[in-house]
N, C-alpha and C. Protein backbone atom coordinates (compact mmCIF):
# COMPACT_ATOMS: atom_id res chain seq x y z
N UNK A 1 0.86 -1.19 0.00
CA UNK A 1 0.00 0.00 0.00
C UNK A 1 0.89 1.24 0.00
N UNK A 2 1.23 1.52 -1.17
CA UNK A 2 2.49 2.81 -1.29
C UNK A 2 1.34 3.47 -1.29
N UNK A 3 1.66 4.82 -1.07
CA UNK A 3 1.12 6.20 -1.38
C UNK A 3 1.83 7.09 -2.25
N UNK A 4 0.97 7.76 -2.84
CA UNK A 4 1.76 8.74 -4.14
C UNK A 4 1.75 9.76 -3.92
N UNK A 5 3.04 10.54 -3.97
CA UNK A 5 3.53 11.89 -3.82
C UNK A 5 2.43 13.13 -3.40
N UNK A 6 1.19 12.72 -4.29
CA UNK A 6 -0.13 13.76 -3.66
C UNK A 6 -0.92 13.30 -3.00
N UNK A 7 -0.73 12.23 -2.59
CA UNK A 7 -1.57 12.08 -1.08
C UNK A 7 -0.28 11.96 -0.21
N UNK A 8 0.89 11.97 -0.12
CA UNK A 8 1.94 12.51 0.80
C UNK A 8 1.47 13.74 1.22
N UNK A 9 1.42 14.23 0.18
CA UNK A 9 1.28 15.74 0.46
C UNK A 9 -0.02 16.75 0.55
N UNK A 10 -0.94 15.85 0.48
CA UNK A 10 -2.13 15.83 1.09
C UNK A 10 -2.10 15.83 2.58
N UNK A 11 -1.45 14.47 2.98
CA UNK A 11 -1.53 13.94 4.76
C UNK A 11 -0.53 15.25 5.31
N UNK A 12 0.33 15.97 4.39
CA UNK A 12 1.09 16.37 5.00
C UNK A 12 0.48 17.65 5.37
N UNK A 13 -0.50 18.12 4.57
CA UNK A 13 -1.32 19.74 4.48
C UNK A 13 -2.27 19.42 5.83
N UNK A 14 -2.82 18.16 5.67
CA UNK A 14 -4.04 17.61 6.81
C UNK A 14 -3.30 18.11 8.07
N UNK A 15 -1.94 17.23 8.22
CA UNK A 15 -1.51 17.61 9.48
C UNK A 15 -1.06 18.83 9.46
N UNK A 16 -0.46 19.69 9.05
CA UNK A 16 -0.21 20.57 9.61
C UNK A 16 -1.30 21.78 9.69
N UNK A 17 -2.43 21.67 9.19
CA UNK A 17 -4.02 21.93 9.97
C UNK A 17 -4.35 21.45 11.13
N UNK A 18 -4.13 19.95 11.18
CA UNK A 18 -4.70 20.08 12.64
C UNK A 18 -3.45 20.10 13.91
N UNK A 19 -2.52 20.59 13.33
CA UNK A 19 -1.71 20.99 14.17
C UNK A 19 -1.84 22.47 14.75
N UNK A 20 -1.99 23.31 13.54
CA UNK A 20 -2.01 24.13 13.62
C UNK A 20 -3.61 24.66 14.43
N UNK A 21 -4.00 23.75 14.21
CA UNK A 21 -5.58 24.40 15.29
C UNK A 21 -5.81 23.64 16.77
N UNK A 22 -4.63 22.73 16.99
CA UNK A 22 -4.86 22.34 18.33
C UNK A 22 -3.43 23.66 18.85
N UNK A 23 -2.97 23.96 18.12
CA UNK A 23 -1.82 25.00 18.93
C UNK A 23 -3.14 26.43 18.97
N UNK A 24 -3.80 26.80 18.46
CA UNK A 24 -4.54 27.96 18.44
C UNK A 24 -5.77 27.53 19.48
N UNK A 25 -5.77 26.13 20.03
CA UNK A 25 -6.42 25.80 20.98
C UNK A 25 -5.60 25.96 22.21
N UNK A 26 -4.29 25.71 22.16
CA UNK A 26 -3.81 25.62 23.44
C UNK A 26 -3.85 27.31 23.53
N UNK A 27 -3.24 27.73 22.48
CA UNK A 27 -3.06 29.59 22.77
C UNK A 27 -3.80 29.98 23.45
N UNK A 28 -5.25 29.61 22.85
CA UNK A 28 -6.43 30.17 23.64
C UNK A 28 -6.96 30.07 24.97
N UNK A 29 -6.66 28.91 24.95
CA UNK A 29 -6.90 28.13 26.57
C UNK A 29 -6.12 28.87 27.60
N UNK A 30 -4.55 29.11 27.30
CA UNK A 30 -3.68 29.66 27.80
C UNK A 30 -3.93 31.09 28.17
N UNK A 31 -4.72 32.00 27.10
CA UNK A 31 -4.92 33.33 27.26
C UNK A 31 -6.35 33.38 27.85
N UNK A 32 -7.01 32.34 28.20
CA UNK A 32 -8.43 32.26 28.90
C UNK A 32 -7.66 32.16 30.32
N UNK A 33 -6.87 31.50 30.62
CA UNK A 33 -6.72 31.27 31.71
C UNK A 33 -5.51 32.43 32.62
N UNK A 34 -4.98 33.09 31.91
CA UNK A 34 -4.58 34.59 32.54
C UNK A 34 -5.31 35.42 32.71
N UNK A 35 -6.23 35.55 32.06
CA UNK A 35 -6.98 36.64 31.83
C UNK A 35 -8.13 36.28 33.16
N UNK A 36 -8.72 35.54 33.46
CA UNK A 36 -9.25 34.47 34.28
C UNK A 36 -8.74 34.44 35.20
N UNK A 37 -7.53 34.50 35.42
CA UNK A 37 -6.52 34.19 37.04
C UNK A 37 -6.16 35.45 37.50
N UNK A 38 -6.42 36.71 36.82
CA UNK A 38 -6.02 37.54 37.73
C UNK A 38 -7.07 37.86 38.74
């Protein structure tokens, strides 16, 4: 089960979406919770 160069680079766009929106989750969480703790 090879994969071809555009679904490499497909999985590779996927992840770095949901990378990129669990880090804009932590950001947020992070700036809920200062903002919150003072």
């Amino acid at each position: 089960m090879s994969s071809t160069p555009e679904q490499r680079k497909a999985n590779r766009r996927l992840g770095l979406i949901l990378a990129s929106v669990a880090i804009a989750f932590m950001v947020g969480f992070m700036v809920k919770m200062t903002w919150l703790g003072r």
